[in-house]
Protein backbone atom coordinates (compact mmCIF):
# COMPACT_ATOMS: atom_id res chain seq x y z
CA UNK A 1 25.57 -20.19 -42.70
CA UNK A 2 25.85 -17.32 -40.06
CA UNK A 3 25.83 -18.50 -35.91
CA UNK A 4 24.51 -16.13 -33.81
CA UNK A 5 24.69 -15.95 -29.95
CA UNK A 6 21.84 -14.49 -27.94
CA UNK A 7 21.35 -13.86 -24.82
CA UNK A 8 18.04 -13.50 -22.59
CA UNK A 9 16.39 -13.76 -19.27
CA UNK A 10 12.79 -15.93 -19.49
CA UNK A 11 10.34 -15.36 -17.03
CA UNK A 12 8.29 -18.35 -16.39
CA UNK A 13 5.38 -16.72 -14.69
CA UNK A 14 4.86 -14.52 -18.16
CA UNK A 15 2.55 -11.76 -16.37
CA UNK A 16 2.90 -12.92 -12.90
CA UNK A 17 4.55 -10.47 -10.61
CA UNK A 18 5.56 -8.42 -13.52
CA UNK A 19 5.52 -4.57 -11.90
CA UNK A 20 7.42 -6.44 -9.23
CA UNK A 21 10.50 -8.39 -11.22
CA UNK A 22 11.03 -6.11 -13.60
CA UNK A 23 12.76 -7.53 -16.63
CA UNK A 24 16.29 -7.25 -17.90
CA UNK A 25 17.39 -5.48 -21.70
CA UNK A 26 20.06 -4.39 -23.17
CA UNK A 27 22.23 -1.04 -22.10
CA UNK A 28 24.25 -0.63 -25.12
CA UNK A 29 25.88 -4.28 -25.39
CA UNK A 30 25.39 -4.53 -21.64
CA UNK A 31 22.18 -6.33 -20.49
CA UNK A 32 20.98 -5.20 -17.27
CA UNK A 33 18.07 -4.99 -15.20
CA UNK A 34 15.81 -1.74 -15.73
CA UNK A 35 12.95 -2.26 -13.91
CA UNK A 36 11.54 -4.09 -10.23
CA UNK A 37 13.98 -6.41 -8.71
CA UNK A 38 15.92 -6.57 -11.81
CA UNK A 39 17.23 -3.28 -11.42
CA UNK A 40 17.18 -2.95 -7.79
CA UNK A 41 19.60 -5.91 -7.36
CA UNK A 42 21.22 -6.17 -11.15
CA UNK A 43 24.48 -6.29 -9.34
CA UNK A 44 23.63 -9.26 -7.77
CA UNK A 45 21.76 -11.09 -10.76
CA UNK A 46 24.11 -10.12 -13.51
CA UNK A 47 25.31 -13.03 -15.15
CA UNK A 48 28.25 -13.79 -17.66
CA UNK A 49 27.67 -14.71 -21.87
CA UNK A 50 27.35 -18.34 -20.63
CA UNK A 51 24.81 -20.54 -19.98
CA UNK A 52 20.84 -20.06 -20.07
CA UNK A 53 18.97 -17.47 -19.35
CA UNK A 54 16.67 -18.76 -17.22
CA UNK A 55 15.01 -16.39 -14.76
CA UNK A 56 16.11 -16.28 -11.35
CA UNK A 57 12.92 -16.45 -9.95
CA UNK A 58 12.22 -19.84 -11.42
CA UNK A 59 12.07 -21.64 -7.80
CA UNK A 60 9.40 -19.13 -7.16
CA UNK A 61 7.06 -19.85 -9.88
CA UNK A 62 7.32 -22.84 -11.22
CA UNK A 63 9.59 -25.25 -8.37
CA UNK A 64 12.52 -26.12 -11.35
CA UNK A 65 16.17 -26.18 -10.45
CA UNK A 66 17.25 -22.90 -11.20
CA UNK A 67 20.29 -23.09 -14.00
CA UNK A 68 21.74 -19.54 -14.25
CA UNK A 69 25.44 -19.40 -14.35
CA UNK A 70 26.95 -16.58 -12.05
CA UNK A 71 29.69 -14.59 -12.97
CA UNK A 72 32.95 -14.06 -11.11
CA UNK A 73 31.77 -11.69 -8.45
CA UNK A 74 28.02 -12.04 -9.11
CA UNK A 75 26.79 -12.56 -5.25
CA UNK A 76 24.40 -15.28 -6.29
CA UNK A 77 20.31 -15.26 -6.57
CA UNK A 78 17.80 -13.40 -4.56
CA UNK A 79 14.79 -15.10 -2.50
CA UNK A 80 11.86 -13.53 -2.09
CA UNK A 81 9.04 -13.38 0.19
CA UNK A 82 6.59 -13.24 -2.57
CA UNK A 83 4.12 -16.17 -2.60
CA UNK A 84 3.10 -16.93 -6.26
CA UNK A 85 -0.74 -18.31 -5.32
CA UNK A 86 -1.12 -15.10 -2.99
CA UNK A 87 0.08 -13.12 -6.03
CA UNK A 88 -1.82 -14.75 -8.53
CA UNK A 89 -4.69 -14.48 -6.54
CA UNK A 90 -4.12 -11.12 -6.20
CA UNK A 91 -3.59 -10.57 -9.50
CA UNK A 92 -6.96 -12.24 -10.54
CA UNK A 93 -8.97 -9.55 -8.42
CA UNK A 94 -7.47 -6.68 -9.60
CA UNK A 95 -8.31 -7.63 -13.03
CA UNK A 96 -11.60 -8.44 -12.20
CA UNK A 97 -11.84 -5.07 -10.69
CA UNK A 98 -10.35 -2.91 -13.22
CA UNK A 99 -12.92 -4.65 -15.99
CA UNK A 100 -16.25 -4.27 -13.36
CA UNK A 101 -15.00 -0.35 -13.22
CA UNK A 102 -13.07 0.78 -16.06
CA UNK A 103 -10.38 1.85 -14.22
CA UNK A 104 -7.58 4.02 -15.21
CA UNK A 105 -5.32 2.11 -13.49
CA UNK A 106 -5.98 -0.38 -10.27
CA UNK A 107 -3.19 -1.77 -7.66
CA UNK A 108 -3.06 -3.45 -4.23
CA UNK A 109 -0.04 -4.94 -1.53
CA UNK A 110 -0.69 -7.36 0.94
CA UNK A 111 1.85 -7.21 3.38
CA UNK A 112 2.99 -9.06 6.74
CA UNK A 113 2.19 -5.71 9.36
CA UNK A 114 4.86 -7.48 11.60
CA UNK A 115 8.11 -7.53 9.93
CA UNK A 116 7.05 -5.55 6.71
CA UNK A 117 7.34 -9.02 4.12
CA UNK A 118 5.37 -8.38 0.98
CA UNK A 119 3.43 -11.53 0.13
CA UNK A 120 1.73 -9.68 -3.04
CA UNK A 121 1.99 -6.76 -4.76
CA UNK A 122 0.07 -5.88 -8.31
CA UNK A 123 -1.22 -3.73 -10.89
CA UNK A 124 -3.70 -3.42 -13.81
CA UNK A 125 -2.78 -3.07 -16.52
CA UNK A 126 -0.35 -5.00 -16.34
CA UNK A 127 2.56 -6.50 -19.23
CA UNK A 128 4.58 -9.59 -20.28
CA UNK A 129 7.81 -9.27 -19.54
CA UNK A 130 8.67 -11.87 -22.26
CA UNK A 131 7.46 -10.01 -24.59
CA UNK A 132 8.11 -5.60 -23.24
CA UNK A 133 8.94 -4.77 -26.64
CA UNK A 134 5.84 -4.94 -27.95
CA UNK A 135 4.14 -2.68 -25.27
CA UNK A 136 3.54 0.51 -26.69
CA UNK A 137 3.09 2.45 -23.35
CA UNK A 138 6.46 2.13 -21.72
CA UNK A 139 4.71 3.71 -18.72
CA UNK A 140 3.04 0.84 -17.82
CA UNK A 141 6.72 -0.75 -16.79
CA UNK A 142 6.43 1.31 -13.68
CA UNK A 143 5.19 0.69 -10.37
CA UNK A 144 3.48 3.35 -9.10
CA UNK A 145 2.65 1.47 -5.90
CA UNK A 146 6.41 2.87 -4.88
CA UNK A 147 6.52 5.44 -7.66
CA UNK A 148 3.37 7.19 -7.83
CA UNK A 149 1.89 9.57 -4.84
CA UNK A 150 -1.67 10.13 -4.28
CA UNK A 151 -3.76 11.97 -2.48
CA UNK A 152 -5.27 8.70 -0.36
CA UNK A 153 -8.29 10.54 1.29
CA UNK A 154 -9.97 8.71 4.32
CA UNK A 155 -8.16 6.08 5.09
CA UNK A 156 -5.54 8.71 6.47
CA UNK A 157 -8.32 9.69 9.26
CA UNK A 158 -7.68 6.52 11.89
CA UNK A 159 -3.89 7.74 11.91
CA UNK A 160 -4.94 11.35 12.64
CA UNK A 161 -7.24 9.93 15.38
CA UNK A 162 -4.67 7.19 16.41
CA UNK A 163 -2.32 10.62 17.44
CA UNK A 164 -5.20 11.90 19.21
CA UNK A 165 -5.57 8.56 21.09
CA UNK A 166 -1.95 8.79 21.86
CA UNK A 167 -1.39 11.85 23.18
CA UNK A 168 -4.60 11.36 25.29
CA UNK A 169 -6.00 14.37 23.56
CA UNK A 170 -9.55 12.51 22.95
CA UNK A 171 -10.77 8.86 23.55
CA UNK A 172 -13.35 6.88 21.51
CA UNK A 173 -16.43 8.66 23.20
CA UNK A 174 -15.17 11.94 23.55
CA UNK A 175 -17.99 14.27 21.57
CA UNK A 176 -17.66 17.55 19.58
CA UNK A 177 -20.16 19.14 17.70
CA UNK A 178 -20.71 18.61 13.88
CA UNK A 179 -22.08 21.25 12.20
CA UNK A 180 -21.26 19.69 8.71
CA UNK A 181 -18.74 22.15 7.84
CA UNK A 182 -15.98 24.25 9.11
CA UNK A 183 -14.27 27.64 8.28
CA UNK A 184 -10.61 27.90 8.67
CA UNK A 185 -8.40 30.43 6.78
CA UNK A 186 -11.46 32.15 5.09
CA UNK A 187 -11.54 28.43 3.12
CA UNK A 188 -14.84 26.26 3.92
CA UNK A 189 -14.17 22.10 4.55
CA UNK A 190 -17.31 19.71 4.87
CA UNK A 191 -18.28 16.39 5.36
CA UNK A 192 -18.61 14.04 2.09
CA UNK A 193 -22.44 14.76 2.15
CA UNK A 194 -22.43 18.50 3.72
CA UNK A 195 -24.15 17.12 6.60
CA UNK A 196 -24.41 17.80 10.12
CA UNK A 197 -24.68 15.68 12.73
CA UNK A 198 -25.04 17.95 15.75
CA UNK A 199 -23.31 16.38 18.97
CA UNK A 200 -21.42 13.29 17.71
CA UNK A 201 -18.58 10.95 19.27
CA UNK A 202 -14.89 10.13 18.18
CA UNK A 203 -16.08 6.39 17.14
CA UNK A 204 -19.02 7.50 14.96
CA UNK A 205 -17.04 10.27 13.18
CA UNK A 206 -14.95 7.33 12.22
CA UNK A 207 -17.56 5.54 11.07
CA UNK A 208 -19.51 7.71 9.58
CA UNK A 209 -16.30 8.91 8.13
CA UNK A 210 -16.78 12.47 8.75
CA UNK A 211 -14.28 15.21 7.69
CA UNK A 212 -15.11 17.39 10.52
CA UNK A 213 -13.92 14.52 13.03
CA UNK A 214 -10.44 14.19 12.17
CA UNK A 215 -9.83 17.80 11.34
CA UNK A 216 -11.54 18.13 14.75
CA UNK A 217 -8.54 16.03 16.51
CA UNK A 218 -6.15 17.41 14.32
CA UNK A 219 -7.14 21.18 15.37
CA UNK A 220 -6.65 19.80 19.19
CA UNK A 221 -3.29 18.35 18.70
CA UNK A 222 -2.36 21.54 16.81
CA UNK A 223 0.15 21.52 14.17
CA UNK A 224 3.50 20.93 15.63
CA UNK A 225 1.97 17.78 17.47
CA UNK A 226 0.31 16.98 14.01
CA UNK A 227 3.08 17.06 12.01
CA UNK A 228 5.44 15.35 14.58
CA UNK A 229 3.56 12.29 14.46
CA UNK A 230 2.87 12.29 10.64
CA UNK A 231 6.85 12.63 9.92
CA UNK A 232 7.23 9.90 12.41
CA UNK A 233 5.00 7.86 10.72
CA UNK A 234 7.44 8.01 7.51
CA UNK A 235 5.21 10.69 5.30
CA UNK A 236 7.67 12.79 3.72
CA UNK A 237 10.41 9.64 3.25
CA UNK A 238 11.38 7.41 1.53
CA UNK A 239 10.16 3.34 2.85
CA UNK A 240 13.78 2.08 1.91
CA UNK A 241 12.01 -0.95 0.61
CA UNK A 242 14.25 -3.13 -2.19
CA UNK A 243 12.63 -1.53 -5.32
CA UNK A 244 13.83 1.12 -7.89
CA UNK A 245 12.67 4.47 -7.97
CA UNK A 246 11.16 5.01 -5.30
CA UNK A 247 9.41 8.20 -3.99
CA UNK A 248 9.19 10.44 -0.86
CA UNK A 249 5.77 12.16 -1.00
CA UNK A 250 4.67 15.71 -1.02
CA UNK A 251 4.01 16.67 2.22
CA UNK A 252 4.75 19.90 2.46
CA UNK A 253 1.13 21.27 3.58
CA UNK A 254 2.49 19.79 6.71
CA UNK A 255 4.99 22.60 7.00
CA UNK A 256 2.46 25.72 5.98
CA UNK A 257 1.40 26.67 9.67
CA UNK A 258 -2.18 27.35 8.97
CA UNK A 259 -5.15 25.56 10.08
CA UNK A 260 -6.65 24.71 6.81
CA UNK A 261 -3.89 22.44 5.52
CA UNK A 262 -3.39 20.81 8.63
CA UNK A 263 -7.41 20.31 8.49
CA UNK A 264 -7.39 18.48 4.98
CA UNK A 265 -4.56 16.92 5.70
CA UNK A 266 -6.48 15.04 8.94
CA UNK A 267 -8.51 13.51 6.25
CA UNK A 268 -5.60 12.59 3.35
CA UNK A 269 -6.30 15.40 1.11
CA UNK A 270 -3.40 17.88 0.31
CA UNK A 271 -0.46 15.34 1.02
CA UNK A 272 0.58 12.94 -1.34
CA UNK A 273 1.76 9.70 -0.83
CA UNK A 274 2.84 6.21 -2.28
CA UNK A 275 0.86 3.52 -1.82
CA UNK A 276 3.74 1.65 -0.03
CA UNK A 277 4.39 4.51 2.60
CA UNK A 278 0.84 4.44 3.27
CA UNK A 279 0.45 0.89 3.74
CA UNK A 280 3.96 1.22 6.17
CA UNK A 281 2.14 3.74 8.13
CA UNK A 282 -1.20 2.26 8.39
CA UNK A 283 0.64 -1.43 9.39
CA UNK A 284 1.45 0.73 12.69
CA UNK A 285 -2.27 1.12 13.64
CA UNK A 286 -2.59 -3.16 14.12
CA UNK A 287 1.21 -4.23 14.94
CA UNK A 288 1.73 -2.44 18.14
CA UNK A 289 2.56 0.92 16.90
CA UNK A 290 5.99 0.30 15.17
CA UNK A 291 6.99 1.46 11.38
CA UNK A 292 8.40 -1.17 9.81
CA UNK A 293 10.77 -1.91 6.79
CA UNK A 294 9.00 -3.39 4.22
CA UNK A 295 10.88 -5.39 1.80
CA UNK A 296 10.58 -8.38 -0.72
CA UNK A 297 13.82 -10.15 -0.80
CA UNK A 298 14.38 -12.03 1.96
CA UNK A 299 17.90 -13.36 1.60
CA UNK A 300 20.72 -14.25 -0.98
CA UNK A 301 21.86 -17.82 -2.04
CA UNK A 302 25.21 -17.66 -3.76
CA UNK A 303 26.56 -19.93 -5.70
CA UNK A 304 28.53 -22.36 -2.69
CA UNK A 305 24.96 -23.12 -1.67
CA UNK A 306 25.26 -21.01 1.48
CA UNK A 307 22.07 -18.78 1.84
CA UNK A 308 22.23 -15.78 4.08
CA UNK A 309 19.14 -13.84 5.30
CA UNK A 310 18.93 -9.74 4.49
CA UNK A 311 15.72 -9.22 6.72
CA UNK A 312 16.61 -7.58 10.43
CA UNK A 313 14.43 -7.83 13.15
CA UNK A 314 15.69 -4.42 14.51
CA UNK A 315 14.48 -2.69 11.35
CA UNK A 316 11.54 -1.58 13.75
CA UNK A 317 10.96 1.69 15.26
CA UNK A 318 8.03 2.29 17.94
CA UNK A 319 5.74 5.64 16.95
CA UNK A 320 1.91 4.67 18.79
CA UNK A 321 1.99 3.21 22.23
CA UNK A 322 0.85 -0.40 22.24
CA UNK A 323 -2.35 0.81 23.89
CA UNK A 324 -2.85 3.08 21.15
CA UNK A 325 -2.78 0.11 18.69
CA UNK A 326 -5.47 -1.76 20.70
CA UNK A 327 -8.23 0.91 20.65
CA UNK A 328 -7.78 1.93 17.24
CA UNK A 329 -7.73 -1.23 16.02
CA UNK A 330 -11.08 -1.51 18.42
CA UNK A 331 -12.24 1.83 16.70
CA UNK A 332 -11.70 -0.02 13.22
CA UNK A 333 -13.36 -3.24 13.73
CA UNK A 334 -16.46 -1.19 15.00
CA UNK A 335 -16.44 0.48 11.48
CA UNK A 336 -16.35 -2.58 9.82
CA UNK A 337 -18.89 -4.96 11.97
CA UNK A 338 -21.87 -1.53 12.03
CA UNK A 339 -21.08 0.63 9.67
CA UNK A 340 -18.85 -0.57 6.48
CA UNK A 341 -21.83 -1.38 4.20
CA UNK A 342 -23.94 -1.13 7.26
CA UNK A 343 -22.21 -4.32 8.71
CA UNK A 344 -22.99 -6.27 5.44
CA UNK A 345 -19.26 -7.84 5.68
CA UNK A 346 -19.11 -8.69 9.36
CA UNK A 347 -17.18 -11.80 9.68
CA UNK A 348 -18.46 -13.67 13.05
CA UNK A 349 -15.36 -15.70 13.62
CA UNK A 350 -12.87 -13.31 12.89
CA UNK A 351 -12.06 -9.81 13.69
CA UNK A 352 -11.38 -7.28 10.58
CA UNK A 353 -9.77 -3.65 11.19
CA UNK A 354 -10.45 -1.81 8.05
CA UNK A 355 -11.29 2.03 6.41
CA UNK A 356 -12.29 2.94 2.89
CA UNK A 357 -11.33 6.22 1.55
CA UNK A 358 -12.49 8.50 -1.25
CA UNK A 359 -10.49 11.17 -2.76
CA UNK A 360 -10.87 14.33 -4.92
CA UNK A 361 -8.11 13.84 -7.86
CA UNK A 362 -5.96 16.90 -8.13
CA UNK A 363 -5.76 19.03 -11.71
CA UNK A 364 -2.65 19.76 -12.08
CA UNK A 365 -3.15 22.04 -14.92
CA UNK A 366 -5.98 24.26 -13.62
CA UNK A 367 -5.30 24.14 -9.97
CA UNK A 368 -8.04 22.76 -7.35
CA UNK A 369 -9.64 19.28 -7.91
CA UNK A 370 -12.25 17.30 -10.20
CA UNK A 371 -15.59 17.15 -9.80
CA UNK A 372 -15.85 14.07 -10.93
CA UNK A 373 -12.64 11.89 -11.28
CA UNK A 374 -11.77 10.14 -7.73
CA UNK A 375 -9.28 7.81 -6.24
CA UNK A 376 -10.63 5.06 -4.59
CA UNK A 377 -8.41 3.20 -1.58
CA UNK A 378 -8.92 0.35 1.03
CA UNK A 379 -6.98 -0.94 4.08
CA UNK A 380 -7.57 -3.71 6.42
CA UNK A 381 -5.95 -5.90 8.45
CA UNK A 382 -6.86 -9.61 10.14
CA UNK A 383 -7.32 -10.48 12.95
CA UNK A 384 -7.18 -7.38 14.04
CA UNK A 385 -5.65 -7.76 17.47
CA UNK A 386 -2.83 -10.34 16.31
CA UNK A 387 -2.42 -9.11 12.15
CA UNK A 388 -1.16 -11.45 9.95
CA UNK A 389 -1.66 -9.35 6.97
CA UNK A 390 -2.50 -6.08 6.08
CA UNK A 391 -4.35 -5.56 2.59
CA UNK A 392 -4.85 -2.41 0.72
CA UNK A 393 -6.26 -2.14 -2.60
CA UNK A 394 -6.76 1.47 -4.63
CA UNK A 395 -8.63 2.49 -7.88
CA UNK A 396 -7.56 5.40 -9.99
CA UNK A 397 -10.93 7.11 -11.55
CA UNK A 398 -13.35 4.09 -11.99
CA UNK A 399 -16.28 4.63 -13.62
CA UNK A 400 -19.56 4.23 -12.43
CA UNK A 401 -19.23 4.11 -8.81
CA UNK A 402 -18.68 7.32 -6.10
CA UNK A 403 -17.28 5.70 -3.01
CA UNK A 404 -14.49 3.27 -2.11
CA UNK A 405 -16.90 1.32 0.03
CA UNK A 406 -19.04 0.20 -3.20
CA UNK A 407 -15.76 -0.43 -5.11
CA UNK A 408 -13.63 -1.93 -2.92
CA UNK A 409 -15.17 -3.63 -0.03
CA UNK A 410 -16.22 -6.76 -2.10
CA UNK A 411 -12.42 -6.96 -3.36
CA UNK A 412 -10.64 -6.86 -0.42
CA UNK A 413 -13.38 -9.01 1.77
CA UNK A 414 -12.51 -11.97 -1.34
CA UNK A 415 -8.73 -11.68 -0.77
CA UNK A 416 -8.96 -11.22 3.09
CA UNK A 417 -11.04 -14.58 3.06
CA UNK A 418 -8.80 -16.00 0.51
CA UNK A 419 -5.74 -15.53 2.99
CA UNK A 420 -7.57 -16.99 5.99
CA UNK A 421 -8.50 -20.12 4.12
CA UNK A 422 -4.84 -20.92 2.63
CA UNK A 423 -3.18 -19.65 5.54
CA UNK A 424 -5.33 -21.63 7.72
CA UNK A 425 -5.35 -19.12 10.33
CA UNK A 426 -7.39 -19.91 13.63
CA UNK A 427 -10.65 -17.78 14.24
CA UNK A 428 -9.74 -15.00 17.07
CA UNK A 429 -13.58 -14.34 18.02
C-alpha cells in the first residue's frame, strides 16, 4: 500500500470568473498562482502542505466558511469586489453572443465609473480551472481584456470631442463642413459610408458617427493639445489595476507629428489599446472627468480576523472639467435616445450615455488592414448624469454582421437593464 499526499486549490464556481482568478499549478515542487488573481497576489494566497485546498474565493461563490490554512507569513485572503450574479450574468451574454456571431473571441467589464470597482469582467471562450490541463490552447488562460490591445475604433470619438469641449475649441452645435472625406499627408480618410453630409453640427457627427467630425476637432486642437489630453487620459500606460500582465498600448502615432495619424487616431484607429485602459478613460466622460484606478480586490482579511481595506479614495486624478462631463454625457444620451438604432433602445425612465464602434483589424503580416475582419466594441454608462456603472462589451471578427450597433446594442441594453433591476436603482428621468 503506497500513501500519497496531494495538494490542490478547488474552485467552486468551475467556469465562473475564470480569466479573472486565475488558477494555481505547480512551479517545479512549488505550487503557485500563474494566472488572474492567483498570480497577481500568490504572495498573499500561498498556503503551507496543510490543510484543504479550498479556494479562497469560496465566500464569493458559494457563501461556505472558507477553510484554507495560511502559512507563517501568508497575509491572509483577498476580497473582492466581484459580484458572482453580475458575473454570471455577464457571463451568460457573452456566450450567447459569441454563439449568435461566431466570434473569434468576445469579452466585456462592467465597472463602478466612480471609484474604478470591477463588478464583472469575462470572456468567451472561456475554461475550467478545475480541470486547465485538459485545455489544449493554453492561450485561452489569458485575459486579453488587460493583455490584449486593439484598435477600438469609434467609441474613441466622444473623448476626442470631450477635449474639444474642454478646451472650448467647439460646442455641441458648432458646424463644419462634411465633404465625406479628407486629404491629409497625400493619404485619403472617409466616413464609414464615403458620404457627405455638407454643413453638419458637432452633435450629429457624433451621432451619425462620422470620421470627418472627430478628425475635424482633432485638426483644431492640433497635435500637441491632442496628444496632451490622450496621455492624460492614461493611453500609453499602464491602468495599475491588480491583475498580471498587464499592457501599456501602442500609441505611438500620437508622437508622429503629422496630421494623418493624429486624424485616425480622433476616431480609434492607429492606437492600440486594452480594453481596461479604454474603459478607464471612457469612465472619465460620465464621473466628472477624473481617471480612476480600477481594481478588483477590495481589501485583505488575515488570519486574526482583522480585515483591512486596499481601495483609496485619492486614487483619482481630474483630466475633463466637470462641465465637460455634463455635455458629453448630454452629447451621448442624444446618440442613444435618436440615433443608436434610430432610437429603438430609448429607455423613458432612465438616461443611457453610450457609443458603438467599428474597427478595421490590422494585418500584421502584410501591412494595412482587412477588408473584411472587424472588431466590434460598446460603451455605456447609466444614468448618465449620476453613473453607477459603466459597461463595455467587444467582439473580435464576428461573422455575419458589419457594425457594432447590430452586434452589440441588444447585449449591452440586456445587461444595462439587468443592473437596474437587481441594483434597484431609482429612475433619473
Amino acid at each position: 500500500m503506497y500513501l500519497y499526499k496531494e495538494r490542490w486549490r478547488f474552485y467552486p464556481g468551475g467556469r465562473l470568473s475564470a480569466h479573472l482568478l486565475g488558477f494555481v499549478g505547480f512551479d517545479a515542487n512549488t505550487l503557485t498562482g500563474q494566472y488572474g488573481l492567483e498570480r497577481y497576489y500568490n504572495d498573499t494566497l500561498s498556503r503551507d502542505a496543510g490543510g484543504l485546498r479550498q479556494n479562497f474565493f469560496a465566500e464569493i461563490f458559494s457563501g461556505v466558511k472558507n477553510i484554507v490554512q495560511s502559512k507563517r507569513g501568508a497575509k491572509g485572503d483577498i476580497i473582492t469586489s466581484i459580484e458572482p450574479t453580475v458575473e454570471s450574468f455577464l457571463e451568460n451574454t457573452l456566450a450567447e453572443l459569441q454563439d449568435a456571431f461566431t466570434a473569434a473571441r468576445v469579452g466585456g467589464i462592467i465597472m463602478d465609473p466612480e471609484n474604478g470597482r470591477v463588478y464583472g469582467m469575462a470572456l468567451a471562450p472561456s475554461f475550467d480551472p478545475n480541470n486547465y490541463g485538459k485545455e489544449t490552447d493554453q492561450s485561452r488562460f489569458g485575459n486579453p481584456l488587460v493583455e490584449s490591445v486593439y484598435e477600438m475604433g469609434s467609441i474613441i470619438k466622444p473623448l476626442t470631442i470631450a477635449a474639444g469641449l474642454d478646451t472650448g475649441i467647439v460646442t455641441a452645435t458648432s458646424t463644419y463642413y462634411d465633404a465625406g472625406f479628407l486629404t491629409l499627408n497625400n493619404k485619403t480618410i472617409s466616413n464609414f459610408d464615403g458620404k457627405g453630409r455638407g454643413r453638419i453640427s458637432i452633435q450629429e457627427a457624433l451621432n451619425q458617427s462620422l470620421n470627418t467630425g472627430a478628425a475635424t476637432v482633432a485638426l483644431q486642437l492640433g497635435k500637441d493639445r491632442f496628444k496632451e489630453y490622450f496621455k492624460n487620459l492614461g493611453f500609453g500606460e499602464e491602468t495599475g489595476i491588480d491583475l498580471p500582465g498587464e499592457a501599456a498600448g501602442l500609441v505611438g502615432n500620437l508622437e508622429s507629428g503629422r496630421d494623418i495619424e493624429l486624424a485616425t487616431a480622433s476616431y480609434g484607429q492607429g492606437i492600440a489599446l486594452t480594453p481596461i485602459q479604454t474603459v478607464r478613460a471612457l469612465a472619465a466622460l460620465g464621473n466628472g472627468g477624473y481617471l480612476v484606478l480600477p481594481h478588483v480586490a477590495t481589501g485583505i482579511r488575515y488570519r486574526t480576523g482583522i480585515s483591512r481595506s486596499v481601495e483609496s479614495g485619492s486614487d483619482k486624478k481630474q483630466i475633463l472639467k466637470s462641465e465637460t462631463s455634463t455635455e458629453i454625457s448630454r452629447m451621448l444620451i442624444e446618440v442613444v435616445d435618436k440615433a443608436l438604432l434610430h432610437g429603438a433602445y430609448k429607455m423613458d425612465r432612465y438616461s443611457i450615455a453610450a457609443k458603438t464602434g467599428t474597427a478595421l483589424i490590422a494585418n500584421p503580416a502584410g501591412g494595412g488592414y482587412y477588408n473584411d475582419r472587424f472588431l466590434h466594441s460598446f460603451f455605456g454608462y447609466f444614468p448618465a448624469y449620476d453613473p453607477r456603472f459603466i459597461v463595455f462589451l467587444y467582439a473580435v471578427e464576428p461573422q455575419g454582421v458589419e457594425f457594432a450597433a447590430t452586434s452589440l446594442t441588444a447585449p449591452f441594453m440586456s445587461i444595462a437593464k439587468f443592473l437596474i433591476n437587481y441594483y434597484e436603482i431609482p429612475p433619473d428621468r
